[in-house]
PDB file of N, CA and C in Angstrom:
ATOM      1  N   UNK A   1     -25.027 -25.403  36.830  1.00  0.00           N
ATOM      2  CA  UNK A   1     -24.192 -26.569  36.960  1.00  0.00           C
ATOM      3  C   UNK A   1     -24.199 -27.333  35.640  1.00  0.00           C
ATOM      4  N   UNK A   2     -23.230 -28.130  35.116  1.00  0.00           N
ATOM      5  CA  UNK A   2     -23.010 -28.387  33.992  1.00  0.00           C
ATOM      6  C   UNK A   2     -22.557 -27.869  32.924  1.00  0.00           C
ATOM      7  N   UNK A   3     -22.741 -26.578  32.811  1.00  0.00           N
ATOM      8  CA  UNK A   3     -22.356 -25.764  31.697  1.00  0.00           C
ATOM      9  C   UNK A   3     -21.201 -24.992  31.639  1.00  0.00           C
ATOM     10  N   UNK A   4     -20.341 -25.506  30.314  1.00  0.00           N
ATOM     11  CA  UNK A   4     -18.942 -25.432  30.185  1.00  0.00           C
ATOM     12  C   UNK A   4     -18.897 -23.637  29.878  1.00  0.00           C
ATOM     13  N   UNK A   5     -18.048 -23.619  30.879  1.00  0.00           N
ATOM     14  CA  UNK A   5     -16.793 -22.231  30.098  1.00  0.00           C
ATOM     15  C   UNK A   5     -16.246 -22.145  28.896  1.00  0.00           C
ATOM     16  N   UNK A   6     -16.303 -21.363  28.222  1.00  0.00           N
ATOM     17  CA  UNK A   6     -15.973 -20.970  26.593  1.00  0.00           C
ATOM     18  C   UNK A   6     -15.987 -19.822  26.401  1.00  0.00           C
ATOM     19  N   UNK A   7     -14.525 -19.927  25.530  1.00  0.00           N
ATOM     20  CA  UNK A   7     -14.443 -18.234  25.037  1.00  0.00           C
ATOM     21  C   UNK A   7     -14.611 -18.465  23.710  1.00  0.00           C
ATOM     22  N   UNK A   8     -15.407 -17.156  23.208  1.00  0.00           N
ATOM     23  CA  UNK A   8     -15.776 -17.638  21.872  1.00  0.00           C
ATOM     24  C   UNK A   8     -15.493 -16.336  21.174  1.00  0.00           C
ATOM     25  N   UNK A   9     -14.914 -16.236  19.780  1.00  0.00           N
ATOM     26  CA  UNK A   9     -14.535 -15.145  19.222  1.00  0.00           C
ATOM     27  C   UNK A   9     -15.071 -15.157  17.819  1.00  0.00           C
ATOM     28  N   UNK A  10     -15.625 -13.686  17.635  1.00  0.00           N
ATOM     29  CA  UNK A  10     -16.359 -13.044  16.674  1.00  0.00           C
ATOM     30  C   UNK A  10     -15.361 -12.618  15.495  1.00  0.00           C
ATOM     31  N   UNK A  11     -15.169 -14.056  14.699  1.00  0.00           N
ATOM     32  CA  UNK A  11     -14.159 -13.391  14.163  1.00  0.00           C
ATOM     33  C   UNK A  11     -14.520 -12.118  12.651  1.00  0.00           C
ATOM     34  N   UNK A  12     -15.995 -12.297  12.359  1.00  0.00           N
ATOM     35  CA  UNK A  12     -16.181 -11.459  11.514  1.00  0.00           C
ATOM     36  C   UNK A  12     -15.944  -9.905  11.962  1.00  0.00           C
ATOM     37  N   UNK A  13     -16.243  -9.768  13.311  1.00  0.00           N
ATOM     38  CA  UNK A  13     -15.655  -8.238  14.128  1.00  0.00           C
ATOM     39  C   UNK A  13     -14.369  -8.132  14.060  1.00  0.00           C
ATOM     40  N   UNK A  14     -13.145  -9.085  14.587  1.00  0.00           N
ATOM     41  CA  UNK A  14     -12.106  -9.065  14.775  1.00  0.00           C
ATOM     42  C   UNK A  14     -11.736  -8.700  13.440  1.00  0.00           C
ATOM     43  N   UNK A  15     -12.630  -9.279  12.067  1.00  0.00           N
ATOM     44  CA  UNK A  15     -11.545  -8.722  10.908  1.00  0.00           C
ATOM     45  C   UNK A  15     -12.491  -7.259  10.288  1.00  0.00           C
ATOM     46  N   UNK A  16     -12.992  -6.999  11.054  1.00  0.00           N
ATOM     47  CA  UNK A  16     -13.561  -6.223  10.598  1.00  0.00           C
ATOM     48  C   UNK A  16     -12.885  -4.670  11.575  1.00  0.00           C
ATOM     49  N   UNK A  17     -12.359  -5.083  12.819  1.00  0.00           N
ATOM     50  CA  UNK A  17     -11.611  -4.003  13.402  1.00  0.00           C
ATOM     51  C   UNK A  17     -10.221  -3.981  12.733  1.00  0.00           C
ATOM     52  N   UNK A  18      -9.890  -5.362  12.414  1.00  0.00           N
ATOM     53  CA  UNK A  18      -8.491  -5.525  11.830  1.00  0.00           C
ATOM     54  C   UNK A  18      -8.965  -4.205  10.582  1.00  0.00           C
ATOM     55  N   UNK A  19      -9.952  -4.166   9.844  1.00  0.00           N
ATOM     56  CA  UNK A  19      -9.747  -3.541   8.699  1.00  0.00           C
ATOM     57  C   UNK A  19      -9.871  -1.804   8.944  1.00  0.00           C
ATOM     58  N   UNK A  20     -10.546  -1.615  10.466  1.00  0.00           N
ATOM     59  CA  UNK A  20     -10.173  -0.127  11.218  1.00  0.00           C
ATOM     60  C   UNK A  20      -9.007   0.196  11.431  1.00  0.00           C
ATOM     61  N   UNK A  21      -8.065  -0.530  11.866  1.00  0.00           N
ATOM     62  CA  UNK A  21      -6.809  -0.262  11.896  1.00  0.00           C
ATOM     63  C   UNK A  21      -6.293  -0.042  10.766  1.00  0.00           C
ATOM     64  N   UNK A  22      -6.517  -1.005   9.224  1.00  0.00           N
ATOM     65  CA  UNK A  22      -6.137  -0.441   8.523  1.00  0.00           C
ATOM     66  C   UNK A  22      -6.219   0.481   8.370  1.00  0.00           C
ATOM     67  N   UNK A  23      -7.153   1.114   8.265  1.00  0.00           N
ATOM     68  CA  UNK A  23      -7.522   2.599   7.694  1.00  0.00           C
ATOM     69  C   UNK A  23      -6.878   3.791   8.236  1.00  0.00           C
ATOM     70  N   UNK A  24      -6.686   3.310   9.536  1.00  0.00           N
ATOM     71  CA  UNK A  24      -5.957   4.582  10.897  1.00  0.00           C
ATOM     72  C   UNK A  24      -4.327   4.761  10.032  1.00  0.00           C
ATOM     73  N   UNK A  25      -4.235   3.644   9.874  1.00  0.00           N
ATOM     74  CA  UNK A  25      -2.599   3.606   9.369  1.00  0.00           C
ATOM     75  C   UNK A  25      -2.376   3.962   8.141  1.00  0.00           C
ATOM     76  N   UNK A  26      -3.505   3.817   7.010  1.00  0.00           N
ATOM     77  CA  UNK A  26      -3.507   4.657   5.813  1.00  0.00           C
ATOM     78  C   UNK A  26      -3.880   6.495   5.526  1.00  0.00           C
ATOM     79  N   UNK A  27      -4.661   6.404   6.741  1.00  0.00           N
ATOM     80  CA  UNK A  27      -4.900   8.115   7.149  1.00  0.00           C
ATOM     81  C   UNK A  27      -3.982   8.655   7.632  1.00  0.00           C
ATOM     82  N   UNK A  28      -3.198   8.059   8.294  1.00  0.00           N
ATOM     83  CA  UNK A  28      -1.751   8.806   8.896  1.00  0.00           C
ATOM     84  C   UNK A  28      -0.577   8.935   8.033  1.00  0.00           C
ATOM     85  N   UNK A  29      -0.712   7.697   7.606  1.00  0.00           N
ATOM     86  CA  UNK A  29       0.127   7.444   6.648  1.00  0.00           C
ATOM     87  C   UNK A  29      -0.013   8.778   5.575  1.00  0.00           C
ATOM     88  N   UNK A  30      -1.010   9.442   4.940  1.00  0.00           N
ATOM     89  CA  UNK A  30      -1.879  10.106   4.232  1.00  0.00           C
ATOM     90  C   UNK A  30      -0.999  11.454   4.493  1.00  0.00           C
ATOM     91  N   UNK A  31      -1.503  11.551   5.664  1.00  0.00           N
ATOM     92  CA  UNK A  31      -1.083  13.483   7.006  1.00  0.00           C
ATOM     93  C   UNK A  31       0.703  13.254   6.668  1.00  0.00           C
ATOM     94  N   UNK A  32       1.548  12.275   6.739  1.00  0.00           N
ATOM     95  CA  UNK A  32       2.834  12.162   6.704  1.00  0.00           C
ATOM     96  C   UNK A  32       3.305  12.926   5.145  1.00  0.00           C
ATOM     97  N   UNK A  33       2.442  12.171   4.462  1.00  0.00           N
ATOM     98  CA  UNK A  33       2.989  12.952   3.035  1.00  0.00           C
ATOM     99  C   UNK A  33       2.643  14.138   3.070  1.00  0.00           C
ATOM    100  N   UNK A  34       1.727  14.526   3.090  1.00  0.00           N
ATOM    101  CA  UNK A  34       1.351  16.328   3.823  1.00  0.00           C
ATOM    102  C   UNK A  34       2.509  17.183   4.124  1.00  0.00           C
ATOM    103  N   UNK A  35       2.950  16.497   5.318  1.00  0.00           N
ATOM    104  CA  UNK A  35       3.907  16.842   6.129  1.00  0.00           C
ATOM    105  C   UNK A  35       4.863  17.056   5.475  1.00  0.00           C
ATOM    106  N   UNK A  36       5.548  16.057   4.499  1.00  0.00           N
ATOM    107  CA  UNK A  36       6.642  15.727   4.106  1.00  0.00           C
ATOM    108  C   UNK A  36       6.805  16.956   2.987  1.00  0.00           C
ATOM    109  N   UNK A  37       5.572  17.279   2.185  1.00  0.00           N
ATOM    110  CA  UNK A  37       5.575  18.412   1.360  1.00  0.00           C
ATOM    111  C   UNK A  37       6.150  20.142   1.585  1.00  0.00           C
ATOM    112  N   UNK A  38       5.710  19.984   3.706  1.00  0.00           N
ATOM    113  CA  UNK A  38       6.346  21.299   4.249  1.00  0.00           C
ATOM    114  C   UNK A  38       7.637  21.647   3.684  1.00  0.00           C
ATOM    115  N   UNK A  39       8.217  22.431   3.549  1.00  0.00           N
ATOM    116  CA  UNK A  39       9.900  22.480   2.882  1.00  0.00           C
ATOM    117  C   UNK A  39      10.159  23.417   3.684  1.00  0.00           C
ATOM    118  N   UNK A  40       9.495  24.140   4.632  1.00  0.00           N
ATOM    119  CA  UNK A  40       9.996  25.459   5.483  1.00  0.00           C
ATOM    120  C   UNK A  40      11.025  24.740   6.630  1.00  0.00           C
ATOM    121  N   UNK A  41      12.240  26.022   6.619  1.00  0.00           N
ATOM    122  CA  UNK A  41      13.312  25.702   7.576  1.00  0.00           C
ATOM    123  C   UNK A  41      13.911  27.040   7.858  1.00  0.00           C
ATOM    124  N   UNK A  42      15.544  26.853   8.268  1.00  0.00           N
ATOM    125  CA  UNK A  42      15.991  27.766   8.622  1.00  0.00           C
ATOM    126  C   UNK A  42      16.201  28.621   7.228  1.00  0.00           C
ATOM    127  N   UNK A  43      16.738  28.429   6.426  1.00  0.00           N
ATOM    128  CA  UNK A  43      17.123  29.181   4.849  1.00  0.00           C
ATOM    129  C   UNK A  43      15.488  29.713   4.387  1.00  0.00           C
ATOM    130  N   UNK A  44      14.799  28.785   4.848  1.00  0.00           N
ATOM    131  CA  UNK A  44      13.256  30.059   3.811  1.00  0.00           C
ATOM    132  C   UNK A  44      13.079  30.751   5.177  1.00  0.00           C
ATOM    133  N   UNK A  45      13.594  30.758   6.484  1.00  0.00           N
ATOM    134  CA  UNK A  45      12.792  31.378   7.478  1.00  0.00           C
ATOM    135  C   UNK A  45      13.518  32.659   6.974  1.00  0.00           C
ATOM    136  N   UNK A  46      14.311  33.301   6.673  1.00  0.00           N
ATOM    137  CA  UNK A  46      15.077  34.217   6.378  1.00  0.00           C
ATOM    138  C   UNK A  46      16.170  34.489   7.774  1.00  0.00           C
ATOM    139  N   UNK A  47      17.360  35.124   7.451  1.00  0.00           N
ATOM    140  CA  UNK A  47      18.409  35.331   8.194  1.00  0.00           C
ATOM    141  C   UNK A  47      18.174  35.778   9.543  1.00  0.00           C
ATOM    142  N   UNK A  48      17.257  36.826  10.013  1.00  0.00           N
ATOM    143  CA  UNK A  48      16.716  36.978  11.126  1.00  0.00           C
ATOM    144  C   UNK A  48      15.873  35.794  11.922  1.00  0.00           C
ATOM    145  N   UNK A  49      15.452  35.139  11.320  1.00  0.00           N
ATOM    146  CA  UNK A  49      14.693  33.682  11.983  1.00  0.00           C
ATOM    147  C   UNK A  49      15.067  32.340  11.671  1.00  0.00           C
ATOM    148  N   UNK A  50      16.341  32.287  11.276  1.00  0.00           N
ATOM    149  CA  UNK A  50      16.938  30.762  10.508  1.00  0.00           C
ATOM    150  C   UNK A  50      16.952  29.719  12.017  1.00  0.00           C
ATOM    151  N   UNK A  51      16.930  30.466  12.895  1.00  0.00           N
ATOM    152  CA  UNK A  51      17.028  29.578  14.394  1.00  0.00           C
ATOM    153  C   UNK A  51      15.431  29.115  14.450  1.00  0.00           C
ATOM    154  N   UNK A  52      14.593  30.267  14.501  1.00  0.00           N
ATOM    155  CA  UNK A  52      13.358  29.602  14.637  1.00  0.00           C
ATOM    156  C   UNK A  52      12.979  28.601  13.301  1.00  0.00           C
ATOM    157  N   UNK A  53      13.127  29.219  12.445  1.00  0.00           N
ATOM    158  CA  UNK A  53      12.787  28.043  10.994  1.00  0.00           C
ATOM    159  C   UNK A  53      13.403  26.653  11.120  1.00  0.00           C
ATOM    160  N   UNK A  54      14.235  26.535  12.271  1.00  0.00           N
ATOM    161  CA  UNK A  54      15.312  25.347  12.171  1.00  0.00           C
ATOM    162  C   UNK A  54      14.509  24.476  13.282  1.00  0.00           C
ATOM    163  N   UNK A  55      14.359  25.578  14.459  1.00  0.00           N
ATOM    164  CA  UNK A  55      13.203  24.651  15.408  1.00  0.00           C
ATOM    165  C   UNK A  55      12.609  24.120  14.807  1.00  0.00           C
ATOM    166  N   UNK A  56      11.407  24.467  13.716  1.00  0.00           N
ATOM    167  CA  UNK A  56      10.384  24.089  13.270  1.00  0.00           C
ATOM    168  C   UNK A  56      10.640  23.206  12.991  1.00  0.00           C
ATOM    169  N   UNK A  57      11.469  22.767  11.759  1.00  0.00           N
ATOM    170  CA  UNK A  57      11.731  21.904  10.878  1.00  0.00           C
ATOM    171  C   UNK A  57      11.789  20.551  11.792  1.00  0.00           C
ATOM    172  N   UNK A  58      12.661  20.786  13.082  1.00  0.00           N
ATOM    173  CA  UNK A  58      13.027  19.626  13.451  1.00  0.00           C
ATOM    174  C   UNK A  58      11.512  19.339  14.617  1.00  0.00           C
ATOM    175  N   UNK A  59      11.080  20.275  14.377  1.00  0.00           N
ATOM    176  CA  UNK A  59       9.575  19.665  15.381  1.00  0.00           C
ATOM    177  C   UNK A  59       8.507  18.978  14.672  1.00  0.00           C
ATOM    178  N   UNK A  60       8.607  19.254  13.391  1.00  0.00           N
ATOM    179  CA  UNK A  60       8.156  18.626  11.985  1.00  0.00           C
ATOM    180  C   UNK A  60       8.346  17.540  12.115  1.00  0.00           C
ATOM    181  N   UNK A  61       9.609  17.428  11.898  1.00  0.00           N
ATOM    182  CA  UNK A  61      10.456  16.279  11.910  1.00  0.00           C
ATOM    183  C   UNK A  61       9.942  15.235  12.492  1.00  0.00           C
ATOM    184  N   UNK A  62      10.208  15.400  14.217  1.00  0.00           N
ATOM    185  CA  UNK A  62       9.562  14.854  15.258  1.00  0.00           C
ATOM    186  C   UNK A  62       8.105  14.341  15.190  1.00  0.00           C
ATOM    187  N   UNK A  63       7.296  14.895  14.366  1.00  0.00           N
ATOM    188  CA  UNK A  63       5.983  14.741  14.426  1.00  0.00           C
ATOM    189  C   UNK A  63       6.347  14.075  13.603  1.00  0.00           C
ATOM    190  N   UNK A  64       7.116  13.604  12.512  1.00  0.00           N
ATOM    191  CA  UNK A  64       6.803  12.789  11.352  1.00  0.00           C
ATOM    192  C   UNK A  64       7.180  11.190  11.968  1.00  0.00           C
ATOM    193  N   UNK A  65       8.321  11.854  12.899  1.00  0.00           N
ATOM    194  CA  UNK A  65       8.678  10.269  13.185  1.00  0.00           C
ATOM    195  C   UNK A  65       7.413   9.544  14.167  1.00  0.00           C
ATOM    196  N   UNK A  66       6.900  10.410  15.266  1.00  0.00           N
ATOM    197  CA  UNK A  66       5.725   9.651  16.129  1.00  0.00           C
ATOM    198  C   UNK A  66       4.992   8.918  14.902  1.00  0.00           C
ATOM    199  N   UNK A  67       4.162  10.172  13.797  1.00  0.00           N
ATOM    200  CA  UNK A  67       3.420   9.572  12.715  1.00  0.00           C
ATOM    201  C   UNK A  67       3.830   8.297  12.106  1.00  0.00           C
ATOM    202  N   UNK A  68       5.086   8.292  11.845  1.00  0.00           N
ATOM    203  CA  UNK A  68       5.805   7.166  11.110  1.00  0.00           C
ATOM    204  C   UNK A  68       5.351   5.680  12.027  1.00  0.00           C
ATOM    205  N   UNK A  69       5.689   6.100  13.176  1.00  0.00           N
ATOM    206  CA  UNK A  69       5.351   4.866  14.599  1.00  0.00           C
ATOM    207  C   UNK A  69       4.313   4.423  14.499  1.00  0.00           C
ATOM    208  N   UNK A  70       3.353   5.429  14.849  1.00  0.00           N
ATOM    209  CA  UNK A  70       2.423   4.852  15.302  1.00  0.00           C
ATOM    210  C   UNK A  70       1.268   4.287  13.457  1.00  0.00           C
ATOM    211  N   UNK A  71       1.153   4.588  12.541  1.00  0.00           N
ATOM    212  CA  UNK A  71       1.199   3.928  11.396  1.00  0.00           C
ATOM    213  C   UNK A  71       1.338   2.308  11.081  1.00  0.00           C
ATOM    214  N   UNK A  72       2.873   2.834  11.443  1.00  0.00           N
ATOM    215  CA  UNK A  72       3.503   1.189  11.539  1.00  0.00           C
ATOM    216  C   UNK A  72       2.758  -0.293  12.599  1.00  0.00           C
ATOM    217  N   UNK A  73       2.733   0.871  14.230  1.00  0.00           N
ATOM    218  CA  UNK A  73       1.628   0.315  14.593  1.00  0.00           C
ATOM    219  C   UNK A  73       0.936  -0.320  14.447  1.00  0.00           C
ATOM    220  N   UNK A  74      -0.036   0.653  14.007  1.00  0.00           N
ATOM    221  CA  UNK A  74      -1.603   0.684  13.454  1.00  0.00           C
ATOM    222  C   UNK A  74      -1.885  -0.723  12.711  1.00  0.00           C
ATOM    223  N   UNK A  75      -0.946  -0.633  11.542  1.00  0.00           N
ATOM    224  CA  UNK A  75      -0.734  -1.440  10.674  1.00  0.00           C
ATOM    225  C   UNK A  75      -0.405  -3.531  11.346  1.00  0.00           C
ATOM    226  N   UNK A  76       0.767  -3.061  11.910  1.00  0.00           N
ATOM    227  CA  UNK A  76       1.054  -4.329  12.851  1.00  0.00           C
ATOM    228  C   UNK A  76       0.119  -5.010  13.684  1.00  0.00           C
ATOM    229  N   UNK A  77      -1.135  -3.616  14.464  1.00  0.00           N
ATOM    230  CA  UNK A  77      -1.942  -4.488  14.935  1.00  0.00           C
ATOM    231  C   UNK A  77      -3.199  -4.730  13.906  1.00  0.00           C
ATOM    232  N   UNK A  78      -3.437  -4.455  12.928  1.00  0.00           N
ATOM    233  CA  UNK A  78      -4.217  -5.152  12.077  1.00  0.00           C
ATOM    234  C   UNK A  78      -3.658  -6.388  11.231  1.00  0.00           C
ATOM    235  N   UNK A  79      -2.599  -6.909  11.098  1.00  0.00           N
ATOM    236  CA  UNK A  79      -1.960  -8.172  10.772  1.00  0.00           C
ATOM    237  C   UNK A  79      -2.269  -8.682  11.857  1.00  0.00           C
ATOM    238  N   UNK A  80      -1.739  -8.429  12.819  1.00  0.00           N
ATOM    239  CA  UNK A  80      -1.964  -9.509  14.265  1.00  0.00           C
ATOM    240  C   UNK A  80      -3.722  -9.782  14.359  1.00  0.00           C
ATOM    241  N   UNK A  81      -4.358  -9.255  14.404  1.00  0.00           N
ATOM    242  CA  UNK A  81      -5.915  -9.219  14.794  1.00  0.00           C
ATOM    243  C   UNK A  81      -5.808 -10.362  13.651  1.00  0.00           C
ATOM    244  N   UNK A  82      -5.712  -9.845  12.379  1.00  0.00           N
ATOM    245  CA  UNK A  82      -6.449 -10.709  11.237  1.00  0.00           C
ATOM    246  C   UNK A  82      -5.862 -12.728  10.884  1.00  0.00           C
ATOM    247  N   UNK A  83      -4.544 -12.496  11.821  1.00  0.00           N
ATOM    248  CA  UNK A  83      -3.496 -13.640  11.976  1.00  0.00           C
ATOM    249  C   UNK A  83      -4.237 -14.320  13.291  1.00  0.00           C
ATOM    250  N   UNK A  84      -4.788 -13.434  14.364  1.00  0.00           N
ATOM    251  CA  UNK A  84      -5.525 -14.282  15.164  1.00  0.00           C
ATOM    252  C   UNK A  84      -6.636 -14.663  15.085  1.00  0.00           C
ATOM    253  N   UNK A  85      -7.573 -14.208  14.125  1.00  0.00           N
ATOM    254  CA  UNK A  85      -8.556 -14.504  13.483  1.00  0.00           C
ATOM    255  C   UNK A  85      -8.708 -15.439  12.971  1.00  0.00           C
ATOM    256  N   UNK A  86      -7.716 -15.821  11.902  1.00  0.00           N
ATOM    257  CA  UNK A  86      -7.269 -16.948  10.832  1.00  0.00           C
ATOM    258  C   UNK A  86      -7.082 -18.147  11.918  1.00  0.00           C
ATOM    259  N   UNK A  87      -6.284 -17.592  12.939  1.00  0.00           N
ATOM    260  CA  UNK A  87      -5.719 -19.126  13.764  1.00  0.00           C
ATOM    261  C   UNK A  87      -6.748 -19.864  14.408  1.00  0.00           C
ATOM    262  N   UNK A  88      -7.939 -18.530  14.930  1.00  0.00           N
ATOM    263  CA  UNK A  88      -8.901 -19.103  15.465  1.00  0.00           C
ATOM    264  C   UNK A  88     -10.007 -19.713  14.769  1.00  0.00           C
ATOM    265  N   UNK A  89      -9.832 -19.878  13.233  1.00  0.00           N
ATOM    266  CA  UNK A  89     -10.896 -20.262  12.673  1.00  0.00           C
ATOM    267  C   UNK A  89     -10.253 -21.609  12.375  1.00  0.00           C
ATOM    268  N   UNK A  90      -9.173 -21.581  12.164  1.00  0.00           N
ATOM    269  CA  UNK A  90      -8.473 -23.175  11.977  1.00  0.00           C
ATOM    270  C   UNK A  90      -8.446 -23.670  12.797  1.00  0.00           C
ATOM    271  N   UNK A  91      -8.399 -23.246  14.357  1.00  0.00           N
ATOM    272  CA  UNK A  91      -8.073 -23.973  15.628  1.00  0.00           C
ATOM    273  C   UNK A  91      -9.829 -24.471  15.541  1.00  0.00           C
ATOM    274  N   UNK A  92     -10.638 -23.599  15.060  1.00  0.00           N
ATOM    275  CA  UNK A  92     -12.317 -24.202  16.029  1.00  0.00           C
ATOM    276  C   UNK A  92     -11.719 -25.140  14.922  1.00  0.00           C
ATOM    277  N   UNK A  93     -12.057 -25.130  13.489  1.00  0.00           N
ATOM    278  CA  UNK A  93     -12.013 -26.097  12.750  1.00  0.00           C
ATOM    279  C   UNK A  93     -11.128 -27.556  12.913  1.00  0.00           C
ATOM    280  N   UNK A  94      -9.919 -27.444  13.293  1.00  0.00           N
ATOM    281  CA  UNK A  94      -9.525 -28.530  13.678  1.00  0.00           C
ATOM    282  C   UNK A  94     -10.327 -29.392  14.518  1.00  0.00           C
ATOM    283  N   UNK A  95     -10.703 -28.609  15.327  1.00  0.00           N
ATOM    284  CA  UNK A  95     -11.412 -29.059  16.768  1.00  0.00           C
ATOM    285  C   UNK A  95     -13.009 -29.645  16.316  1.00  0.00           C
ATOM    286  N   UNK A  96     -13.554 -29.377  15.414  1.00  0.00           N
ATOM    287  CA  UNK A  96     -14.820 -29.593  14.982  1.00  0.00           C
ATOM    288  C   UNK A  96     -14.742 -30.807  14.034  1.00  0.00           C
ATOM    289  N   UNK A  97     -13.601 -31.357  13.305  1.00  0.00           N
ATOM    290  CA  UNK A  97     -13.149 -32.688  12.543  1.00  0.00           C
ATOM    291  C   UNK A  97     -12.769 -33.594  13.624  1.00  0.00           C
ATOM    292  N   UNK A  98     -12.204 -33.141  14.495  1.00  0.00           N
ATOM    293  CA  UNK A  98     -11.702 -34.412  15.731  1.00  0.00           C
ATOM    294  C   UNK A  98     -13.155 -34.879  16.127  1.00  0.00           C
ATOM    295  N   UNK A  99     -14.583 -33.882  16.043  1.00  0.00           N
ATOM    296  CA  UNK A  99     -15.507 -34.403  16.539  1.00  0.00           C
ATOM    297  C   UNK A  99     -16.305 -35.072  16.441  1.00  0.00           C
ATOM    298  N   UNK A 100     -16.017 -34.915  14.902  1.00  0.00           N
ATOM    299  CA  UNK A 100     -16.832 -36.085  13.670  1.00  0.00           C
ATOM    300  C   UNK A 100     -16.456 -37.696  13.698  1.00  0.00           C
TER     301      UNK A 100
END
């Protein structure tokens, strides 16, 4: 009895996951250029396999765009983490001058 409810946030973790995310989104980011180096398609598959070389390409493709996403992601939620971090250190702080 008496003792207040409080949520309290770690923000040295929060920027410190913020900076895991970075990394997820620079490693993918990383595999994309990889990717992007493939040049195989229908014309190098040769004339008997230009259908399958063409699948490929565009399943490539496909994988580049998820990669592309989820990157972007990655990225977006490490701004957000590190933006709620920031807010929450100004919000205690505000709150800790009103108390003075």
């Amino acid at each position: 009895m008496g003792q207040l409810d409080a949520a309290r946030v770690d923000v040295a973790v929060l920027r410190d996951v913020a900076r895991g995310y970075d990394a997820v989104a620079e490693a993918v980011t990383g595999a994309r250029s990889h990717l992007a180096g493939l040049t195989f398609d229908g014309a190098v598959a040769g004339r008997s396999h230009s259908a399958r070389g063409d699948a490929l390409r565009r399943a490539i493709d496909g994988i580049d765009a998820t990669m592309r996403r989820w990157a972007e992601t990655a990225a977006e939620t490490a701004t957000a983490l590190r933006t709620s971090a920031d807010d929450y250190v100004r919000t205690d702080d505000d709150a800790a001058r009103r108390l003075v």
